[in-house]
Protein backbone atom coordinates (compact mmCIF):
# COMPACT_ATOMS: atom_id res chain seq x y z
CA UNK A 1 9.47 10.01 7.88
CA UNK A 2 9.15 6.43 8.14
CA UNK A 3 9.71 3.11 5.79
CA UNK A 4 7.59 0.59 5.35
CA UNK A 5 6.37 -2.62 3.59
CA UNK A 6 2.97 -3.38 3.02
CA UNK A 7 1.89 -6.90 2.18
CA UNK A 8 -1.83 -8.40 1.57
CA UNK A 9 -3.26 -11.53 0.72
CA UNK A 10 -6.81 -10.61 0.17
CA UNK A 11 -6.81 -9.43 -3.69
CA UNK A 12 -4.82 -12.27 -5.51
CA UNK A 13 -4.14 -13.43 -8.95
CA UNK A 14 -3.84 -11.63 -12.20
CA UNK A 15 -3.28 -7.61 -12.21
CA UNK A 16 -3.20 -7.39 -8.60
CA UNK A 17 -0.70 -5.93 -6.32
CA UNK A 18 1.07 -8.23 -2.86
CA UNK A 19 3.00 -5.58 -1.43
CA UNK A 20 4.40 -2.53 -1.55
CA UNK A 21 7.00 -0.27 -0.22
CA UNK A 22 6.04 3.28 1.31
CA UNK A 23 7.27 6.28 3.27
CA UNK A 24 4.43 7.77 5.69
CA UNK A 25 4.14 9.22 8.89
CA UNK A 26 3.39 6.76 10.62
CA UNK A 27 2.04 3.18 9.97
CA UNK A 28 -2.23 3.81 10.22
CA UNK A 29 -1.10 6.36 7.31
CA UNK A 30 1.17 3.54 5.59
CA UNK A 31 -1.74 1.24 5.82
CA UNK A 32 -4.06 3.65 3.69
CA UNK A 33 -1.40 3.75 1.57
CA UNK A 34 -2.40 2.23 -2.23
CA UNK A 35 0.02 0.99 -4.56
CA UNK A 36 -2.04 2.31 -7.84
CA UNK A 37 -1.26 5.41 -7.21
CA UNK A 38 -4.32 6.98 -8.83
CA UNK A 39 -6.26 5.23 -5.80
CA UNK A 40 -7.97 7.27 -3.25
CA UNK A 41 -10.40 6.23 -0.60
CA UNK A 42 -12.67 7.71 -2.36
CA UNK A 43 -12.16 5.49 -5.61
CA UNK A 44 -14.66 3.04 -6.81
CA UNK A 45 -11.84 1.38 -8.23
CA UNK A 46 -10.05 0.86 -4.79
CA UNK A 47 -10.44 -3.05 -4.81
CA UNK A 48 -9.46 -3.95 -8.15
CA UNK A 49 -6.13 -4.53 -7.38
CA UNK A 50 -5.85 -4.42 -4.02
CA UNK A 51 -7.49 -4.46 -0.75
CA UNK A 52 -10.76 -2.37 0.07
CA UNK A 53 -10.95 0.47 1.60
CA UNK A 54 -12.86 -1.39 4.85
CA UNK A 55 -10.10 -3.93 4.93
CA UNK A 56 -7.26 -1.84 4.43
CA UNK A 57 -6.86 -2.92 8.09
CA UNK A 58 -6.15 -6.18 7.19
CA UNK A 59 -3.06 -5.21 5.45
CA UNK A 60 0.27 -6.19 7.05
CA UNK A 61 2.45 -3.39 8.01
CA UNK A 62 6.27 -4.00 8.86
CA UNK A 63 8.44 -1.09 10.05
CA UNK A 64 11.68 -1.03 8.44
CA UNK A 65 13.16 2.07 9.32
CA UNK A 66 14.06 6.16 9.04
CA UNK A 67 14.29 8.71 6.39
CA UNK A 68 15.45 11.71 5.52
CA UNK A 69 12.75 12.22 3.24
CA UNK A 70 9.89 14.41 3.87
CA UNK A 71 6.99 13.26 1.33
CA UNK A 72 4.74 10.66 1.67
CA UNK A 73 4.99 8.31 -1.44
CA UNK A 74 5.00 5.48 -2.98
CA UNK A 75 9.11 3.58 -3.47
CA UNK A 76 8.37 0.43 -4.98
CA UNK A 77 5.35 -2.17 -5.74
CA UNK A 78 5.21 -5.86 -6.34
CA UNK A 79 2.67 -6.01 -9.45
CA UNK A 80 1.26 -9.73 -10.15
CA UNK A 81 0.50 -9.02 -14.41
CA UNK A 82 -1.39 -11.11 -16.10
């Protein structure tokens, strides 16, 4: 699997997210990667705290290396709190 940081500057302020660090496949998979982890693409909530599903592709996606884990998932989030 593969590392990743994910950085956005869409959702700001107050209880939002402005990056993240995952482990994915591979980098489209990273990118639909949400740090609230009770996010799905199918969640109305999506956008709250972080980009929208139709922008996820507007989310910057920097490779930073190998793993010898197998499972996607979530490592670490930057959380703005308000």
């Amino acid at each position: 699997m593969k590392v990743y940081v994910l950085r956005q500057r869409l959702v700001t302020g107050y209880d939002t997210y402005d990056s993240a660090v995952v482990i994915a496949e591979d980098e489209e998979s990273a990118r639909e990667t949400s740090p609230s982890t009770w996010h799905t693409k199918e969640s109305p909530y999506w956008a709250e705290d972080w980009v929208t599903w139709e922008n996820r592709h507007q989310v910057d996606v920097e490779y930073l290396g190998e793993t010898e884990i197998t499972t996607p998932q979530l490592v670490l989030a930057s959380f703005n709190a308000g």
